[in-house]
Every structure is written in structure tokens, then in C-alpha cells.
C-alpha atoms as a PDB file:
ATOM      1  CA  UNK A   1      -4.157 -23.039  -3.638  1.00  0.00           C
ATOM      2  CA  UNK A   2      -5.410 -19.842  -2.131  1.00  0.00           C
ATOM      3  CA  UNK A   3      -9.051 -19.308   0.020  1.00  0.00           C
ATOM      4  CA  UNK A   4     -10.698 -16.492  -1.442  1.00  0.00           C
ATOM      5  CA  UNK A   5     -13.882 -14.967  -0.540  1.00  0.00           C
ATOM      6  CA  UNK A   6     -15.791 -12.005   0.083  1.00  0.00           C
ATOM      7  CA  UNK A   7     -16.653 -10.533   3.701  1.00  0.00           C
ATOM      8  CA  UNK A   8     -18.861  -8.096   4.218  1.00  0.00           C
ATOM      9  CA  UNK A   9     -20.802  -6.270   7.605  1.00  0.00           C
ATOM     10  CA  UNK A  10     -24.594  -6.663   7.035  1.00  0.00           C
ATOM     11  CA  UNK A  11     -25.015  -4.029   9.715  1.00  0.00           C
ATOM     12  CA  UNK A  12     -23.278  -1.239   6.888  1.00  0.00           C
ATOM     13  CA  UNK A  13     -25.283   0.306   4.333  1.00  0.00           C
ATOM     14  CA  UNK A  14     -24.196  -1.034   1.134  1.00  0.00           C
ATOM     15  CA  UNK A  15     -24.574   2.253  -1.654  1.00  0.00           C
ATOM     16  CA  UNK A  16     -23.739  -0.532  -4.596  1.00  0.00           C
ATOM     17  CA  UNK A  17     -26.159  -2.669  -5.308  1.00  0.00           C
ATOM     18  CA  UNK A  18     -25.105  -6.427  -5.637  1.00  0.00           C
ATOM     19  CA  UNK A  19     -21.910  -5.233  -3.455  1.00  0.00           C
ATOM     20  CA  UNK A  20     -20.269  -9.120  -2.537  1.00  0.00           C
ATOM     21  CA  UNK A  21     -18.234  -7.477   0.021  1.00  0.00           C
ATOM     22  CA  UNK A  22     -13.621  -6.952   0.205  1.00  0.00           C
ATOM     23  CA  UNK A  23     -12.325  -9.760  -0.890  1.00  0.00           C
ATOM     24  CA  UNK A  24      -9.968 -11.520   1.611  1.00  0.00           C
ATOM     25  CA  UNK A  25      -7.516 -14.254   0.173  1.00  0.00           C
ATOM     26  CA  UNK A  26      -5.614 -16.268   2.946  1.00  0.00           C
ATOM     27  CA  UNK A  27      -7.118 -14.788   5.995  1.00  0.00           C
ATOM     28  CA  UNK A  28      -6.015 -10.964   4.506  1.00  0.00           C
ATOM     29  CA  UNK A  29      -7.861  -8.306   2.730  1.00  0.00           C
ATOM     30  CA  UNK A  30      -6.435  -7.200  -0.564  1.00  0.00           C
ATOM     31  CA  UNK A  31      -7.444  -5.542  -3.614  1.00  0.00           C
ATOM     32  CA  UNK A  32      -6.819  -8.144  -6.180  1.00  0.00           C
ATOM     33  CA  UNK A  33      -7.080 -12.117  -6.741  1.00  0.00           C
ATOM     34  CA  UNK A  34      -3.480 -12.916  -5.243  1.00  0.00           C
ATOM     35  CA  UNK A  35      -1.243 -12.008  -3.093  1.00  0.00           C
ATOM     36  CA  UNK A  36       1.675 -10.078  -3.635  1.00  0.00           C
ATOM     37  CA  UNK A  37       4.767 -10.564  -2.409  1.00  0.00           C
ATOM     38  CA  UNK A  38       6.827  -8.105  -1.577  1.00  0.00           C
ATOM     39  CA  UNK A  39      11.029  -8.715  -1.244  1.00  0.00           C
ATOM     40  CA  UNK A  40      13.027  -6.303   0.268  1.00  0.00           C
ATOM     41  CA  UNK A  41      14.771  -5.790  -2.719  1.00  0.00           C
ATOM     42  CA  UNK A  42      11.383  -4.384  -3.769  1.00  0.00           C
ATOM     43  CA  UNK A  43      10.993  -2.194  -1.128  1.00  0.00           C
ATOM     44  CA  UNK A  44      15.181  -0.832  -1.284  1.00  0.00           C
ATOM     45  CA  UNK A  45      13.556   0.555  -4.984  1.00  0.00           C
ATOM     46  CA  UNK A  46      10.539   1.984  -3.879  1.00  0.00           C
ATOM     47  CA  UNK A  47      12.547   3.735  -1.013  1.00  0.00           C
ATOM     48  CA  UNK A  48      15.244   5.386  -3.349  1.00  0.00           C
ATOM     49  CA  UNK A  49      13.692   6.009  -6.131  1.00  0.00           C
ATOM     50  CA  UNK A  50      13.072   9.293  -7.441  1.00  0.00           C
ATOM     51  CA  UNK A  51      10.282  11.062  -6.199  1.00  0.00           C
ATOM     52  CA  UNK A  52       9.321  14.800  -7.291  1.00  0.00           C
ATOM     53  CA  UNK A  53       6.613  15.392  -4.911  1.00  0.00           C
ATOM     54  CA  UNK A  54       8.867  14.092  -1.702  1.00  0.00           C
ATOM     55  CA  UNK A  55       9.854  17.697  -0.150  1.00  0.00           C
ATOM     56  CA  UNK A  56       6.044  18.823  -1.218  1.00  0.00           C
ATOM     57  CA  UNK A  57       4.668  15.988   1.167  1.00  0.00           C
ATOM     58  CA  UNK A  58       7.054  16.718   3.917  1.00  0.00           C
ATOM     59  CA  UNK A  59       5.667  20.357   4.713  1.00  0.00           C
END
């Protein structure tokens, strides 16, 4: 089972109202309720696959 919870800096302004804070699950901050894993197989894909914009961001 994972630790969740919310961590704020009470020495920030918060502009939301009711704000709880970034959640941080296992001792790292992350934008949703679980941790993702990531295998390199994963990150082969995201490396090679087509992407349009890729000479665009390189200038």
C-alpha cells in the first residue's frame, strides 16, 4: 500500500482557495494517485516514435 498525502509551504501564497497542497505518494511528487512505472521498453517507444514537431524544437 502506498503513503499519500499532500505537502504544501505555508510561507507561499495560495491563489486557490481550499488548495491541500502536491500530492506526494511514496516520498515523490506526482500528478496522480499512483505511481507509474516506467520500463525501458516504454521509453525505446517514446524515443522513436514519430514526432512532427522534432526538427521545429531543435532550432
Amino acid at each position: 500500500m502506498s503513503n499519500t498525502k499532500y505537502v504544501n509551504n505555508p510561507s507561499l501564497h495560495t491563489i486557490k482557495a481550499g488548495y491541500p497542497g502536491n500530492l506526494l505518494v511514496d516520498g515523490e511528487f506526482t500528478n496522480s494517485y499512483t505511481k507509474d512505472e516506467n520500463s525501458f521498453l516504454k521509453v525505446l517507444k517514446w524515443k522513436f516514435s514519430k514526432n512532427p514537431q522534432r526538427e521545429e524544437k531543435a532550432k
